[in-house]
N, C-alpha and C. Protein backbone atom coordinates (compact mmCIF):
# COMPACT_ATOMS: atom_id res chain seq x y z
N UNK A 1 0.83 -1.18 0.00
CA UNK A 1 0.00 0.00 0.00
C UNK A 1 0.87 1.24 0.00
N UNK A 2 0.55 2.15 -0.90
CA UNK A 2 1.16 3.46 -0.63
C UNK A 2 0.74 5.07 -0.06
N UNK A 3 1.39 4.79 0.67
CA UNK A 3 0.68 6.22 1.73
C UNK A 3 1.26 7.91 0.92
N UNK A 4 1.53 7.70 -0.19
CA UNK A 4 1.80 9.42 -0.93
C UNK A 4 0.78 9.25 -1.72
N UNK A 5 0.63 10.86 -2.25
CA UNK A 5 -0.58 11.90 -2.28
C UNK A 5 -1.21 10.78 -3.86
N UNK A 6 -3.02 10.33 -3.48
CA UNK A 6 -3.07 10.10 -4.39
C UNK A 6 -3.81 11.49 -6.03
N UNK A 7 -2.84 10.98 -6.94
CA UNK A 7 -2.69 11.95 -7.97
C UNK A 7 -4.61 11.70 -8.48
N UNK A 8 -4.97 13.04 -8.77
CA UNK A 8 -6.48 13.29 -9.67
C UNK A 8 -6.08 12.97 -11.06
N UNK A 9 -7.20 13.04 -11.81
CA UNK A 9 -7.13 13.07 -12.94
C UNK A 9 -6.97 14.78 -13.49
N UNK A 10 -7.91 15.70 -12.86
CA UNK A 10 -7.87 16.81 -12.91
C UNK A 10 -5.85 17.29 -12.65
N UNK A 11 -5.65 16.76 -11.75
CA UNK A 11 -3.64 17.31 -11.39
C UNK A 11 -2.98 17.06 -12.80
N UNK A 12 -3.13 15.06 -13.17
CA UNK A 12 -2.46 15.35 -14.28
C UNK A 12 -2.68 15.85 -15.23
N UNK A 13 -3.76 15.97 -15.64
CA UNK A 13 -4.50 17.35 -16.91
C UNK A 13 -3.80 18.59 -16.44
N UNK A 14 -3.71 19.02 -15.48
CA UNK A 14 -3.11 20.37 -14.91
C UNK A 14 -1.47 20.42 -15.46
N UNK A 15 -1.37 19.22 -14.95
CA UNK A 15 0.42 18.82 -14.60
C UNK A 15 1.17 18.78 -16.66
N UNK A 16 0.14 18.05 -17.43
CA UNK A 16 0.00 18.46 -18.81
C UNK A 16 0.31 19.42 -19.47
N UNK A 17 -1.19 20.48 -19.24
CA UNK A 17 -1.14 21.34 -19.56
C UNK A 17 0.41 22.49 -19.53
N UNK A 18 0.78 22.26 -17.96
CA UNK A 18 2.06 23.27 -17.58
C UNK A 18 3.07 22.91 -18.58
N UNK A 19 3.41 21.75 -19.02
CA UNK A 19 4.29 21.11 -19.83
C UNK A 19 3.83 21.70 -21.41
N UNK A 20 2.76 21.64 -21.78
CA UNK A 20 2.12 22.37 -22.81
C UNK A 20 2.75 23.90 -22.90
N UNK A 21 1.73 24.25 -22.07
CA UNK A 21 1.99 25.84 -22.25
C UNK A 21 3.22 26.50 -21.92
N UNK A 22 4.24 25.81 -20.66
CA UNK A 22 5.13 26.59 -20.37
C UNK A 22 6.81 26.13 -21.32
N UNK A 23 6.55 24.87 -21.64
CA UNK A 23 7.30 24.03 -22.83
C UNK A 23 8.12 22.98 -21.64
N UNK A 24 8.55 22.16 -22.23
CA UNK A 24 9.46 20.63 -21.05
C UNK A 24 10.47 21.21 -20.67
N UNK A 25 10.78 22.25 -21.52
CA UNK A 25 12.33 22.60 -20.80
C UNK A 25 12.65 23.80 -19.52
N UNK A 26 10.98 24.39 -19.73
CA UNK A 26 11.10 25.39 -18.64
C UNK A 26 10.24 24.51 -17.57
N UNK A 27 9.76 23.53 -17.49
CA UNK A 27 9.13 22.77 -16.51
C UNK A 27 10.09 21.83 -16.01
N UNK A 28 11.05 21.70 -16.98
CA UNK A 28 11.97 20.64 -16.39
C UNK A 28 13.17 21.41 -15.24
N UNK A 29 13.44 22.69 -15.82
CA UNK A 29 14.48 23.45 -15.06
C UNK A 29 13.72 23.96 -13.80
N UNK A 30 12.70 24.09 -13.76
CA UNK A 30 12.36 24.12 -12.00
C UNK A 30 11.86 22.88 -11.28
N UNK A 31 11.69 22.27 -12.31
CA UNK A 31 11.57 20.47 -11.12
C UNK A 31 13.00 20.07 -11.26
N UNK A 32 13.85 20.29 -11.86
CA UNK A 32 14.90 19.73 -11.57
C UNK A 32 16.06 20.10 -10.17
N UNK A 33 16.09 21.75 -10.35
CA UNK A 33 16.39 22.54 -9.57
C UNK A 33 15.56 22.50 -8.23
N UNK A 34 14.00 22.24 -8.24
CA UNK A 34 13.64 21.94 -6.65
C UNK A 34 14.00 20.21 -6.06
N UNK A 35 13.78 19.48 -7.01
CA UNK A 35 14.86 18.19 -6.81
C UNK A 35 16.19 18.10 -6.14
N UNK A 36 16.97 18.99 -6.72
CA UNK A 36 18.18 19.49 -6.18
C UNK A 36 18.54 19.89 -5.13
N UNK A 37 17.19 20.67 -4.69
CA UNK A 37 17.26 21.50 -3.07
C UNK A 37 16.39 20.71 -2.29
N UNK A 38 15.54 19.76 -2.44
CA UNK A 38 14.49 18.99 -1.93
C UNK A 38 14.88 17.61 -1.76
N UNK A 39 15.25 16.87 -2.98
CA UNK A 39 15.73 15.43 -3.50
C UNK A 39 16.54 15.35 -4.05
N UNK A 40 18.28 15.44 -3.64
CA UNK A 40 18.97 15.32 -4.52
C UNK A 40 18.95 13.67 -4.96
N UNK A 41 19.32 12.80 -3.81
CA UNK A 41 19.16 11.69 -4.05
C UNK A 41 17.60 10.70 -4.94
N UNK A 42 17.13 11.04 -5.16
CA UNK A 42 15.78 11.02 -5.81
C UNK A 42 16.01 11.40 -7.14
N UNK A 43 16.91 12.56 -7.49
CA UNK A 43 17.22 13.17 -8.78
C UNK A 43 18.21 12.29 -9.50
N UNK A 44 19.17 11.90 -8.46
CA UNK A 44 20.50 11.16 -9.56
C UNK A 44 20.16 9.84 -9.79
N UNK A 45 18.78 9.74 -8.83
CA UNK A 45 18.20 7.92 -9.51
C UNK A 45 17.68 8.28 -10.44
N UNK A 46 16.93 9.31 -10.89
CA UNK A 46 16.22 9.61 -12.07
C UNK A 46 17.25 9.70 -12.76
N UNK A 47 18.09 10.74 -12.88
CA UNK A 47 19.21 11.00 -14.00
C UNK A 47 19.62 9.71 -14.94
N UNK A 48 20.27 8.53 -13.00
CA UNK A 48 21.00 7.58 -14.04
C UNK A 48 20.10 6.66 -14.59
N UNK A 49 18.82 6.50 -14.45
CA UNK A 49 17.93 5.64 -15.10
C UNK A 49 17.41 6.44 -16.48
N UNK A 50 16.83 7.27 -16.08
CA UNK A 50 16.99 8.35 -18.21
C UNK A 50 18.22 8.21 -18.75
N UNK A 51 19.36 7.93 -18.68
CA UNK A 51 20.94 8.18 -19.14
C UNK A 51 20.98 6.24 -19.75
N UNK A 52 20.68 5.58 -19.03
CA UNK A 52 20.72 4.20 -19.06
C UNK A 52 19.75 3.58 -19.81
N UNK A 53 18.51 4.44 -19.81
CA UNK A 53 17.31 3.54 -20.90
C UNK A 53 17.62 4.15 -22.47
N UNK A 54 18.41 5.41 -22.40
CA UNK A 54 18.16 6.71 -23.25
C UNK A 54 17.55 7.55 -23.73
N UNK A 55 17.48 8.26 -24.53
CA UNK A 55 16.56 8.99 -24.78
C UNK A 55 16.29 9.80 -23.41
N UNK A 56 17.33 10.79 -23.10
CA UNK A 56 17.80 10.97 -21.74
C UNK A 56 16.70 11.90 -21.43
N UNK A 57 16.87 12.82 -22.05
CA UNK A 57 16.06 14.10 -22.19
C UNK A 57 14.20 13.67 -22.00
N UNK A 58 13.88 13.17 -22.58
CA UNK A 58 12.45 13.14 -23.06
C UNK A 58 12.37 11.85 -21.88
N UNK A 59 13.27 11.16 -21.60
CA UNK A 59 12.60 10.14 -20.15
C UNK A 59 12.41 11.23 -19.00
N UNK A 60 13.65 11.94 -19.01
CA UNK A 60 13.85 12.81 -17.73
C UNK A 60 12.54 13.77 -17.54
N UNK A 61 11.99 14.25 -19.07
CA UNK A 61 10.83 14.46 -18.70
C UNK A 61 9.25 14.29 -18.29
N UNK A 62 9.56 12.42 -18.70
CA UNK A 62 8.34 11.81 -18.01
C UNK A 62 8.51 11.29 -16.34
N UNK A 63 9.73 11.31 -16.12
CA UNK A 63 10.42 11.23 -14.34
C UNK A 63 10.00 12.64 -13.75
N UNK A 64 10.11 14.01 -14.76
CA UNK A 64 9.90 15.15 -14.13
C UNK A 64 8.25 15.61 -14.10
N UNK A 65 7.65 14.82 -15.02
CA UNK A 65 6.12 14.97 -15.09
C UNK A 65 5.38 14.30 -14.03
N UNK A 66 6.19 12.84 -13.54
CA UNK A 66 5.30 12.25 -12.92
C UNK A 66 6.07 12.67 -11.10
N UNK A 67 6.70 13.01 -11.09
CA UNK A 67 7.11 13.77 -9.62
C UNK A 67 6.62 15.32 -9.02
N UNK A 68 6.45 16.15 -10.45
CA UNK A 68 5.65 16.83 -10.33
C UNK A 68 4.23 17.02 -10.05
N UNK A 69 3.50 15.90 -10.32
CA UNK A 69 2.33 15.18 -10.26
C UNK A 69 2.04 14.75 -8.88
N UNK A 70 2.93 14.39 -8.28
CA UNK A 70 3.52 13.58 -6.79
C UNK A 70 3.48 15.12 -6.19
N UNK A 71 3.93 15.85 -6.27
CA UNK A 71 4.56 16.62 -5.29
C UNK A 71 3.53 18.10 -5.30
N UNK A 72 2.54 18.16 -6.40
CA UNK A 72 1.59 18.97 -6.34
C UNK A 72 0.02 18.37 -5.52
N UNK A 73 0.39 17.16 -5.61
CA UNK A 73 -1.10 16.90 -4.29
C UNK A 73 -0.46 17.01 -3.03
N UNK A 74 0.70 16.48 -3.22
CA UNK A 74 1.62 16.58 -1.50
C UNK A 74 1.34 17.82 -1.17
N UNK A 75 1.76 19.00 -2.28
CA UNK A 75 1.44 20.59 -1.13
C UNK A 75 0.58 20.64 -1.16
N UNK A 76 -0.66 20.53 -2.19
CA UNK A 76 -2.29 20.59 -1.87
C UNK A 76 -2.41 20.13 -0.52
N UNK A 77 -2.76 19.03 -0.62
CA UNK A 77 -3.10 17.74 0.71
C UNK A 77 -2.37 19.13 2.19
N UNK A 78 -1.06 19.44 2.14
CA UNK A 78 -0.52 20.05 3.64
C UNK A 78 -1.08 21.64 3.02
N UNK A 79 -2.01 21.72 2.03
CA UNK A 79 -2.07 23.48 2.14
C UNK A 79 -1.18 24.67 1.69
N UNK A 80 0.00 24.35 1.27
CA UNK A 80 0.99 24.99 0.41
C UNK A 80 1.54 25.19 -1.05
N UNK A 81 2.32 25.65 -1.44
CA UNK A 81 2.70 24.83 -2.85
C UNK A 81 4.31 24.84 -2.89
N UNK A 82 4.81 24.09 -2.29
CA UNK A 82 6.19 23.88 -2.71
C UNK A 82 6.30 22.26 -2.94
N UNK A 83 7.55 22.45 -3.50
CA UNK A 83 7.70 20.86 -4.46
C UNK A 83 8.59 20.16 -3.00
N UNK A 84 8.43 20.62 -1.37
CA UNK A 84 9.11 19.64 -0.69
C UNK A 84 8.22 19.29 -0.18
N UNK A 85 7.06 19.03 -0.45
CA UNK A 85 6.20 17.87 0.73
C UNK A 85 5.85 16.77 0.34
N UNK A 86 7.02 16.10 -0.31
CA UNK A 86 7.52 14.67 -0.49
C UNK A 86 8.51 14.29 0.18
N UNK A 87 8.48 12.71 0.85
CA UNK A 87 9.54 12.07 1.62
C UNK A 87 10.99 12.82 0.97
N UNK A 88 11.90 13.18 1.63
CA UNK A 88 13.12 13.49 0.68
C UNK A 88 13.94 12.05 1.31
N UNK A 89 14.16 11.25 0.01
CA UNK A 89 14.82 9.99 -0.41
C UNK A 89 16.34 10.26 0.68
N UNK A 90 16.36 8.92 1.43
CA UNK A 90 18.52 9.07 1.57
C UNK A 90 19.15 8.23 1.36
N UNK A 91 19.92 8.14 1.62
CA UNK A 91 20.98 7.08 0.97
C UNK A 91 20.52 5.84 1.23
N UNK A 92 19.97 5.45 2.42
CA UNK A 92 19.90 4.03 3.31
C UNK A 92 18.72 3.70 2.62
N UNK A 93 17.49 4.36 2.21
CA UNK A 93 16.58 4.27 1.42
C UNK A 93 16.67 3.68 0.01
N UNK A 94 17.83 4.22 -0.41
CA UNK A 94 18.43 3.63 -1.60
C UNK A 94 19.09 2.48 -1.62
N UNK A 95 20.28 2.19 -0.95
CA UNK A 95 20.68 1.07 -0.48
C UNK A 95 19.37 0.18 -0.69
N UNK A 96 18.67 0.30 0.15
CA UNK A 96 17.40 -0.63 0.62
C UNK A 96 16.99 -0.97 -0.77
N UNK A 97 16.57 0.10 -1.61
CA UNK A 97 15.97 -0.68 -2.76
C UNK A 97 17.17 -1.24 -3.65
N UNK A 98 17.84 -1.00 -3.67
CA UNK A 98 18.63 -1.63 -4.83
C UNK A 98 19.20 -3.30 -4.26
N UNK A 99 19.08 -3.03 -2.88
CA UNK A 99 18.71 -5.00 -2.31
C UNK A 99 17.48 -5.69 -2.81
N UNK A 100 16.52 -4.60 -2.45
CA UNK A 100 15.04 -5.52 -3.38
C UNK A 100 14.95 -5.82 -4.52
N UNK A 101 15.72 -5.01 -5.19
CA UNK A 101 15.98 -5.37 -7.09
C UNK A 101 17.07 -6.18 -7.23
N UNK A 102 18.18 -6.53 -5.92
CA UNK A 102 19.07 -7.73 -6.31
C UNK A 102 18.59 -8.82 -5.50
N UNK A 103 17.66 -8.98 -4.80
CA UNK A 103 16.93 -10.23 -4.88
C UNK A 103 15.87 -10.78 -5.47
N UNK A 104 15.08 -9.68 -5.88
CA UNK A 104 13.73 -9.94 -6.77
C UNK A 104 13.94 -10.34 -7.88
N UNK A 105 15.10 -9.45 -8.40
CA UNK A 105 15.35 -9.33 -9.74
C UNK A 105 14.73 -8.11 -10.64
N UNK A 106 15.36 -6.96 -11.42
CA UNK A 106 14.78 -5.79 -11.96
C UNK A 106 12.99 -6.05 -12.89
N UNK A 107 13.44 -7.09 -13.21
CA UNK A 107 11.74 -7.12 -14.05
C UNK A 107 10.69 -7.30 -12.57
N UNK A 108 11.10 -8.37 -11.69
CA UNK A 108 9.82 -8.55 -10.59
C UNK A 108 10.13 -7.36 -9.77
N UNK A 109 10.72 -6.86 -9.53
CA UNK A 109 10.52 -5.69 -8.81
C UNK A 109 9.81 -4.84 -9.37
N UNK A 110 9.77 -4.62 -10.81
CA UNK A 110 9.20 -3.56 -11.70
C UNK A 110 7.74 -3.89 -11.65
N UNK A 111 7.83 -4.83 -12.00
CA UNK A 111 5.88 -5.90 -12.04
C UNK A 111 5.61 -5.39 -10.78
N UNK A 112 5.95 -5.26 -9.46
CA UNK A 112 5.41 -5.73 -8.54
C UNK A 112 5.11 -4.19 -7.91
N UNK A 113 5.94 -3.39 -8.48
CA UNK A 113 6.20 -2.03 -7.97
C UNK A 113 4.69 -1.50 -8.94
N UNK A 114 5.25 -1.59 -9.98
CA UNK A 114 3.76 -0.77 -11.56
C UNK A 114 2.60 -1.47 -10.42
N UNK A 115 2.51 -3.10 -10.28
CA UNK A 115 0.81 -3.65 -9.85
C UNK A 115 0.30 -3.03 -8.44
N UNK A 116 1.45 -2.39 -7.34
CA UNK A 116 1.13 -1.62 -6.52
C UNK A 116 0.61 0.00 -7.06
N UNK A 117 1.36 0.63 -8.15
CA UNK A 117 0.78 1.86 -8.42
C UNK A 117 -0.43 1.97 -8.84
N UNK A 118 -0.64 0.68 -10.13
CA UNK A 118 -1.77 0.59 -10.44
C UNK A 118 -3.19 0.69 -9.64
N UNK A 119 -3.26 0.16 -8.37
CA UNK A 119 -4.19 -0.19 -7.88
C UNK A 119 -4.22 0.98 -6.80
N UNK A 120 -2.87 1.89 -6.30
CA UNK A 120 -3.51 2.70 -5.59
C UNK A 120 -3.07 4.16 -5.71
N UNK A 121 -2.76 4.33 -7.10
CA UNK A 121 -2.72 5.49 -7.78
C UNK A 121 -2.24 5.77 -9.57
N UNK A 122 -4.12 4.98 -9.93
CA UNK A 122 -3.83 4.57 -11.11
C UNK A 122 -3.68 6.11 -12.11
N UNK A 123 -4.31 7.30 -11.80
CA UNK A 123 -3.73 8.31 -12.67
C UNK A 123 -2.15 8.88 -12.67
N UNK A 124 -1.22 8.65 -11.47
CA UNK A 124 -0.27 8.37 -11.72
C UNK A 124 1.05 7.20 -12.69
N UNK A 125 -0.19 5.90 -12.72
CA UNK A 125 0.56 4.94 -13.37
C UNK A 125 0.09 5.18 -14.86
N UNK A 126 -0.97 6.06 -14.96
CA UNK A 126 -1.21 6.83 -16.64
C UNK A 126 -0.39 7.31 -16.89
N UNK A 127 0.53 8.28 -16.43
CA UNK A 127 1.76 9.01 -16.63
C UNK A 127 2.90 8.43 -16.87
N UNK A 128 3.31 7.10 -16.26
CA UNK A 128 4.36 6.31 -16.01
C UNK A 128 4.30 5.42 -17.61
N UNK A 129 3.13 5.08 -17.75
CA UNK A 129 2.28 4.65 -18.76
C UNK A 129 2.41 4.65 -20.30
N UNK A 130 2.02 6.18 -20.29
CA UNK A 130 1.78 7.25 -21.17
C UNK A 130 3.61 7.46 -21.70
N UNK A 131 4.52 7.74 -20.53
CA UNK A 131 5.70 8.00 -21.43
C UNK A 131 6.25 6.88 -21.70
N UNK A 132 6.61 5.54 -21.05
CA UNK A 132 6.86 4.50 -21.33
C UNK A 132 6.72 4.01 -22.66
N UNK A 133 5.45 4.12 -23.03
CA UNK A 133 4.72 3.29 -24.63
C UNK A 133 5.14 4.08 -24.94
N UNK A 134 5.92 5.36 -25.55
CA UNK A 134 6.21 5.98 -26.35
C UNK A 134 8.09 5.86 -26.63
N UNK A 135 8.25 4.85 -26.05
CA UNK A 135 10.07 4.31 -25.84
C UNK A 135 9.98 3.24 -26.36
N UNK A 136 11.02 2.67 -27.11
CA UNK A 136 11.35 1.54 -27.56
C UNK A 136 11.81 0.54 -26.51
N UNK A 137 12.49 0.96 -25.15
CA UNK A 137 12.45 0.37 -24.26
C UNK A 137 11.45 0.25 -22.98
N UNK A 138 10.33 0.37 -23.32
CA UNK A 138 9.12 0.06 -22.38
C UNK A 138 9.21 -0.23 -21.07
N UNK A 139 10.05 -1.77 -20.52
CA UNK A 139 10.07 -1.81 -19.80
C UNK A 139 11.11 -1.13 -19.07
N UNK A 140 12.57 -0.82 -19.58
CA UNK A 140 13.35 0.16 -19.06
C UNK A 140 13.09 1.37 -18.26
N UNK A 141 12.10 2.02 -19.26
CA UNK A 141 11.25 3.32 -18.35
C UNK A 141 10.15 3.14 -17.40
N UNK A 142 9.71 1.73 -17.47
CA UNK A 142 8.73 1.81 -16.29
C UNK A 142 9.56 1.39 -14.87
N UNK A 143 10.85 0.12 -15.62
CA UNK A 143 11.66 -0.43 -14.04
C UNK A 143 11.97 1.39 -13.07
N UNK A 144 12.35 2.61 -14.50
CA UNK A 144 12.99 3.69 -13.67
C UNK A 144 11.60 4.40 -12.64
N UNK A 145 10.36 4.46 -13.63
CA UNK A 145 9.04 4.62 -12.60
C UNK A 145 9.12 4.24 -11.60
N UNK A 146 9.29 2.98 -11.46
CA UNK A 146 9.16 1.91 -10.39
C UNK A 146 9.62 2.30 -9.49
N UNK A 147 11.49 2.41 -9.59
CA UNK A 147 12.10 3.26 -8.62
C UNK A 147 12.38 4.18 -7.95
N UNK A 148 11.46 5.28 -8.32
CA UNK A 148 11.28 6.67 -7.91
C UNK A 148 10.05 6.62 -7.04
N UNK A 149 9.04 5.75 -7.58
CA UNK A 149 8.14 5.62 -6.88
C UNK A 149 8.04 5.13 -5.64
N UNK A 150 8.92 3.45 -5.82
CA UNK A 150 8.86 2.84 -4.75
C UNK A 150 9.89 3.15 -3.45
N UNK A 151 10.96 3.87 -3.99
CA UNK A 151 11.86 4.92 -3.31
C UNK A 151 11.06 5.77 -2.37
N UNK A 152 10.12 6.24 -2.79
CA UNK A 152 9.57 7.36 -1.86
C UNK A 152 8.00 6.70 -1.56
N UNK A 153 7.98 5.80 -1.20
CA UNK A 153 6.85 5.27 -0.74
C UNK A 153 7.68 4.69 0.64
N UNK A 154 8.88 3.89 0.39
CA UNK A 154 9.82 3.20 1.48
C UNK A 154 10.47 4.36 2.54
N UNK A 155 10.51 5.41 1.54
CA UNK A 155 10.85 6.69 2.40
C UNK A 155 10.07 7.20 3.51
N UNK A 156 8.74 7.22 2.74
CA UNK A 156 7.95 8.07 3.63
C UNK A 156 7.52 6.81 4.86
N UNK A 157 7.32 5.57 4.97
CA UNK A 157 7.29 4.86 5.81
C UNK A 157 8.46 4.66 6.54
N UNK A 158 9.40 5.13 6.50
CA UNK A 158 10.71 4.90 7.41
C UNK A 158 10.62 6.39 8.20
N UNK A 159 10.26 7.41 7.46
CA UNK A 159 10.11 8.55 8.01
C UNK A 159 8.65 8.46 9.18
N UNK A 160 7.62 8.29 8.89
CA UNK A 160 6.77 8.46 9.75
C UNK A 160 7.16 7.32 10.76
N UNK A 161 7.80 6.20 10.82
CA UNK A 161 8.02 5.43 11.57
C UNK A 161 8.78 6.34 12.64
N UNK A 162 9.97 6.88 11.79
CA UNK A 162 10.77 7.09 13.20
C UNK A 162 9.89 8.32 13.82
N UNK A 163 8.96 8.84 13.31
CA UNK A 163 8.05 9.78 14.50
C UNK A 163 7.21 8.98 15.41
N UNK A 164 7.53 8.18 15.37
CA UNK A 164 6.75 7.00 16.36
C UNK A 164 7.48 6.20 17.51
């Protein structure tokens, strides 16, 4: 189960549109840059997974569409609008998943990660979706979905834990 913000259909129409009207490259330079000050670690998993499937640019902007997506119900939901009211990812978080993908194996981790989004934040897995089928490597860009996602789902449960 995942406890981050579930995405509307109305957000990603919104989240669209900004990419529309304001163009990928000026949407990408302030999600990248609040990444930077918010998630760095979150960012260089994205980086090296767009760099590794290719088509660096145009993945990075379905990683930057669908975090943006993430991180605009997060400030809704607390009442604000900044792009930090998402778990910010750390190292040990990372560690952690890259054990679940060397025991699962990258495809069952990917299956298992997408069949969790699917079911509890399927207009987000439209996005994941949506840029994927448009790659020759399909599953490449969804394993990198997977990991951003399931990164900050493991996050935010290690985080509210230790407030407990």
């Amino acid at each position: 189960m995942s406890f981050l913000p579930h995405v509307s259909e109305l957000t990603r129409e919104h989240i669209a549109r900004e990419f529309d009207d304001l163009g990928p490259d000026a949407c990408m330079t302030e999600i990248v840059e609040a990444m930077r000050r918010d998630n760095p670690e979150l960012l260089e998993m994205a980086l090296k997974c767009a760099e590794d499937v290719g088509e660096a640019r145009r993945v990075m902007a379905g990683f930057g569409m669908f975090y943006r997506a993430l991180s605009f119900e997060a400030a809704v939901a607390l009442g604000h609008q900044t792009m930090s009211a998402l778990p910010r990812v750390d190292p040990q978080t990372r560690e952690q998943i890259v054990l679940e993908i060397d025991e699962h194996g990258p495809k069952a981790f990917t299956l298992r990660s997408m069949d969790s989004l699917e079911k509890s934040n399927p207009e987000l897995m439209q996005i994941a979706h949506q840029f994927a089928a448009r790659s020759a490597n399909y599953l490449g860009v969804m394993q990198g979905f997977a990991l951003l996602h399931r990164s900050l789902v493991v996050q935010f449960r290690a985080d509210r834990s230790n407030l407990h």
